[in-house]
C-alpha atoms as a PDB file:
ATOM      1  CA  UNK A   1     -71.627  51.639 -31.917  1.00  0.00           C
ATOM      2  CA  UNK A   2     -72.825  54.530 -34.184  1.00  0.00           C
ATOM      3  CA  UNK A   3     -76.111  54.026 -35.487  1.00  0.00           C
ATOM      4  CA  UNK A   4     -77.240  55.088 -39.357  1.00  0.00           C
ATOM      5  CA  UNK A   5     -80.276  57.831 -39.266  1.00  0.00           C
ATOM      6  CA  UNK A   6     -82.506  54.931 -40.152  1.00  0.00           C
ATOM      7  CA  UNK A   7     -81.130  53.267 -36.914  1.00  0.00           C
ATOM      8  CA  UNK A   8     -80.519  49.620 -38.690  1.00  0.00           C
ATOM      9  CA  UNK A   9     -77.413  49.430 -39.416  1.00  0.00           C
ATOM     10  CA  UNK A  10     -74.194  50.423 -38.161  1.00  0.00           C
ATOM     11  CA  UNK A  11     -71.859  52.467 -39.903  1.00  0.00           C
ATOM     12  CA  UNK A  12     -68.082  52.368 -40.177  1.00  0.00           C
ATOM     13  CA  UNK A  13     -66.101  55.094 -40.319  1.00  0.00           C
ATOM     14  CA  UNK A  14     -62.885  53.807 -41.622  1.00  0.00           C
ATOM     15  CA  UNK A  15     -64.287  50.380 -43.862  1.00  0.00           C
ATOM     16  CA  UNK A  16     -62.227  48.228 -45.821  1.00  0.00           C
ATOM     17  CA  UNK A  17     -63.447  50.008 -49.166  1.00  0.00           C
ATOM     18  CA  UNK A  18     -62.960  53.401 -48.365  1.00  0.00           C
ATOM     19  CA  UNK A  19     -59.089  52.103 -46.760  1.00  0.00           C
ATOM     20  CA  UNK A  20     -58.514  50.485 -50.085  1.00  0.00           C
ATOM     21  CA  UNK A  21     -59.714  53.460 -52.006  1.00  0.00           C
ATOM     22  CA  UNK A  22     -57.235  55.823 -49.827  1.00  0.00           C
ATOM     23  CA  UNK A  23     -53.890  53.304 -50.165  1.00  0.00           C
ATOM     24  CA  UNK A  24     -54.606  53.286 -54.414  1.00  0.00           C
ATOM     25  CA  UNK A  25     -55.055  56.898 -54.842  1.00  0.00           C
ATOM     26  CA  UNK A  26     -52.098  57.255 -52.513  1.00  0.00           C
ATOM     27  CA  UNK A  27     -50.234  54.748 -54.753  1.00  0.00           C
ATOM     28  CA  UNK A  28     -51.707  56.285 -57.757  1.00  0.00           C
ATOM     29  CA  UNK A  29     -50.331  60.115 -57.271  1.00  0.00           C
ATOM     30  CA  UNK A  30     -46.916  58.439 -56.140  1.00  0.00           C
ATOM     31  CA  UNK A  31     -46.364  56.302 -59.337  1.00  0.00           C
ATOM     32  CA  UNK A  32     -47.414  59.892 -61.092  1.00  0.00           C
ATOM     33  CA  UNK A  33     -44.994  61.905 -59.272  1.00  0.00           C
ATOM     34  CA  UNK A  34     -41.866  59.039 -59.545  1.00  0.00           C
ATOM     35  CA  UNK A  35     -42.681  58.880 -63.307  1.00  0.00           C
ATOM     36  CA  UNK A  36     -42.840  62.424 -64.080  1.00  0.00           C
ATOM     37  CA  UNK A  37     -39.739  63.613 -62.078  1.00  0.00           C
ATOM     38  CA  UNK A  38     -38.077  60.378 -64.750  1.00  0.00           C
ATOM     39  CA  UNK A  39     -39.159  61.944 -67.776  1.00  0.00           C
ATOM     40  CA  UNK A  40     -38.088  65.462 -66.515  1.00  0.00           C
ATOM     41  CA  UNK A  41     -34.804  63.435 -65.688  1.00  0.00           C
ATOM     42  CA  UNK A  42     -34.735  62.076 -69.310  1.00  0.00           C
ATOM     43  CA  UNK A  43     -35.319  65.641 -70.944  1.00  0.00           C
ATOM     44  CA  UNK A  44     -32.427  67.411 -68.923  1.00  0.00           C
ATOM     45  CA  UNK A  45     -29.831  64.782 -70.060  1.00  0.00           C
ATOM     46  CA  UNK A  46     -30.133  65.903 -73.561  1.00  0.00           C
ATOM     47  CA  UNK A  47     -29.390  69.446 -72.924  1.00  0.00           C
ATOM     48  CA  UNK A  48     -26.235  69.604 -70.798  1.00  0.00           C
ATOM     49  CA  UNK A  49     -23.236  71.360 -72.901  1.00  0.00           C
ATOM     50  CA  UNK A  50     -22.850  71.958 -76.512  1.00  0.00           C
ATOM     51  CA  UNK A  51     -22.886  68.867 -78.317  1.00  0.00           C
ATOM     52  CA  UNK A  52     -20.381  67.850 -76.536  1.00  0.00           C
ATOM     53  CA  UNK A  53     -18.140  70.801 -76.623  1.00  0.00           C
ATOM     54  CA  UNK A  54     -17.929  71.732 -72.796  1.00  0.00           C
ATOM     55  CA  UNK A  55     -17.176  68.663 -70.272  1.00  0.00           C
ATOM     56  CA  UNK A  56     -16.596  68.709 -66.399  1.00  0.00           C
ATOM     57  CA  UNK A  57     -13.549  67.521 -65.836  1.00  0.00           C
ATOM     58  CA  UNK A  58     -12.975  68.143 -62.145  1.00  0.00           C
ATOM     59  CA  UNK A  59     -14.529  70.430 -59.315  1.00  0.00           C
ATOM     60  CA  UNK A  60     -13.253  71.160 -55.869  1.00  0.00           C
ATOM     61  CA  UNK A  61     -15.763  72.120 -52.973  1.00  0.00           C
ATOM     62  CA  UNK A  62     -14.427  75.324 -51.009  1.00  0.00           C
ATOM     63  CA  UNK A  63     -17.919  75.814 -49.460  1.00  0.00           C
ATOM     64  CA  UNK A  64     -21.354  74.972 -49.193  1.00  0.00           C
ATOM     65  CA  UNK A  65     -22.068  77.400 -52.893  1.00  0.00           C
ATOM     66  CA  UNK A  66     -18.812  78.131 -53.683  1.00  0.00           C
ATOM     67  CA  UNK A  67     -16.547  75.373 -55.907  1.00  0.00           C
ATOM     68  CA  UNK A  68     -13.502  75.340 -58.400  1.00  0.00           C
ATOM     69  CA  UNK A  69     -14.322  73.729 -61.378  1.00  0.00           C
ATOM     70  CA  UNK A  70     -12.373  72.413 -64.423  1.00  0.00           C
ATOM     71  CA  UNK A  71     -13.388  72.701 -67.455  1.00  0.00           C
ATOM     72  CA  UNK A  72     -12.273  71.881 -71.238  1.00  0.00           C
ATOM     73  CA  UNK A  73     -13.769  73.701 -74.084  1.00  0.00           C
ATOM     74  CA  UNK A  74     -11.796  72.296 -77.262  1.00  0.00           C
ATOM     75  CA  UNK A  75      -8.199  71.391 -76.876  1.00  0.00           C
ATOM     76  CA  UNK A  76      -8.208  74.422 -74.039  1.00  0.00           C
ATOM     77  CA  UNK A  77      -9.000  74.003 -69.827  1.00  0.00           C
ATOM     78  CA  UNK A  78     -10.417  76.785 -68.181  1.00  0.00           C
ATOM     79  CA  UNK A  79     -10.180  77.362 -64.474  1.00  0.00           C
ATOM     80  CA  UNK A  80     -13.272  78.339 -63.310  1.00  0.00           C
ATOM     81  CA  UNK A  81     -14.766  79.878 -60.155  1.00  0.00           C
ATOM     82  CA  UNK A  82     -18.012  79.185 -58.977  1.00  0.00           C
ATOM     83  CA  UNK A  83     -19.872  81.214 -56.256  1.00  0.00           C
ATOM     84  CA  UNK A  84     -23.722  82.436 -55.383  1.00  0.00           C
ATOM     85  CA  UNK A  85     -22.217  85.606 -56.927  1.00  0.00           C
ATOM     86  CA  UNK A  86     -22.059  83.768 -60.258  1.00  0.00           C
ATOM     87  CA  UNK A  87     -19.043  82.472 -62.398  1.00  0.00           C
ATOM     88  CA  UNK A  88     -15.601  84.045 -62.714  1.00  0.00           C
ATOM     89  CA  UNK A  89     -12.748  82.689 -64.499  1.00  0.00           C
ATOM     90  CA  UNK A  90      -9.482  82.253 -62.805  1.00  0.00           C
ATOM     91  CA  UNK A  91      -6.970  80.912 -65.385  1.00  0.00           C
ATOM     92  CA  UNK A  92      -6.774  79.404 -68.953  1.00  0.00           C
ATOM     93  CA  UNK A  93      -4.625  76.124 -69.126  1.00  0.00           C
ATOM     94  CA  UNK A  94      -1.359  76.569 -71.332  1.00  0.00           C
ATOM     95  CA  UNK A  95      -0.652  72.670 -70.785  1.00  0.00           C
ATOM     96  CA  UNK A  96      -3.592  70.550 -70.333  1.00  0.00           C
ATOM     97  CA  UNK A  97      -3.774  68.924 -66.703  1.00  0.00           C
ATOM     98  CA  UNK A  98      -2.927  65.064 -66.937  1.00  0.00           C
ATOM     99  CA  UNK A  99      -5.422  63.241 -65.588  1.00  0.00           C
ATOM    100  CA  UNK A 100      -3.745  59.621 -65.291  1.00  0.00           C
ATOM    101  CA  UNK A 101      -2.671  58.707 -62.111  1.00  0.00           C
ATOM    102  CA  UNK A 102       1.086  58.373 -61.500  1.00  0.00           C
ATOM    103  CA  UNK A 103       1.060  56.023 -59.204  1.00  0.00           C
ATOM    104  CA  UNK A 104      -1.457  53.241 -58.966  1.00  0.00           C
ATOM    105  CA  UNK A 105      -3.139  53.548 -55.070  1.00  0.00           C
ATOM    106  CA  UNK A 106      -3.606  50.649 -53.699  1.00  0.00           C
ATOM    107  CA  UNK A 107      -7.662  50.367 -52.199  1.00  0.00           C
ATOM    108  CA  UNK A 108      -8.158  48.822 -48.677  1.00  0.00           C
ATOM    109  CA  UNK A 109     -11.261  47.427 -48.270  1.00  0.00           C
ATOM    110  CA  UNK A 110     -13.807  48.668 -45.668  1.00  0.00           C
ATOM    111  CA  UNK A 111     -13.317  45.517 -43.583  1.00  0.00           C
ATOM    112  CA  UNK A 112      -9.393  45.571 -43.708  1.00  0.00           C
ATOM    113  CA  UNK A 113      -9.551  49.370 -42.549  1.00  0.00           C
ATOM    114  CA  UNK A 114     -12.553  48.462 -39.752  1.00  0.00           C
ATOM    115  CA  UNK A 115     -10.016  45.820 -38.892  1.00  0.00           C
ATOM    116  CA  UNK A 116      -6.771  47.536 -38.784  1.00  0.00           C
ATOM    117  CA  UNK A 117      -9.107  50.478 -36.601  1.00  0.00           C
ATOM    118  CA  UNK A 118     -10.415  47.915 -34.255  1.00  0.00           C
ATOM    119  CA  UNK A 119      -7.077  46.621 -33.606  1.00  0.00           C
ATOM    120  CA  UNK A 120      -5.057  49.739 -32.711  1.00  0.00           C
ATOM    121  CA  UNK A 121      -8.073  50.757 -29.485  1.00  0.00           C
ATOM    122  CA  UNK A 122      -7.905  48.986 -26.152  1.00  0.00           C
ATOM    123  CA  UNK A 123     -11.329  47.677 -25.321  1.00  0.00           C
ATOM    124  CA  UNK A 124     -12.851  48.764 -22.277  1.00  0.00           C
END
């Protein structure tokens, strides 16, 4: 047991104070960092296109930085490129792309597809 330069009593290097006093500040700079990365969040949704005027409509990963993306400015859709390079535009839309679905897919479940798999292999 250590002893304190006076010799009486012992001290502690890791007490129940100074543990509780390491967990809140750790809790306290987390709850910081959580809310400000929100209100950063919050500030960014306001700014994305032009009132409106520019929307995603569809993007297509070639690559880990490189993607095709749709766009509509107005009654117009622009095919876009997108690389580390920068932007590039491929084509401008004469008829607008219809986004309905012709035909209505019909969704398996998870468990009706980890079914169907576990039926078609043998066990060994």
């Amino acid at each position: 047991m250590l002893e304190s330069e006076s010799g009486a009593f012992p001290v502690e290097p890791m007490s129940a104070a100074s543990l509780l006093s390491v967990v809140g500040s750790l809790l306290l700079v987390l709850v910081a960092f959580f809310l400000l990365a929100w209100i950063l969040k919050r500030l960014q949704q306001g700014q994305r296109g032009v009132n409106g005027a520019i929307k995603l409509i569809g993007d297509l990963p070639l690559g880990p930085k490189e993607r095709i993306l749709l766009l509509q400015v107005g009654d117009t859709q622009l095919l876009v490129a997108s690389s580390a390079a920068g932007l590039s535009a491929l084509h401008a839309l004469e008829k607008p792309v219809n986004l309905e679905p012709a035909v209505e897919v019909q969704q398996e479940s998870f468990a009706e597809r980890l079914r169907a798999a576990m039926s078609r292999r043998p066990v060994s």
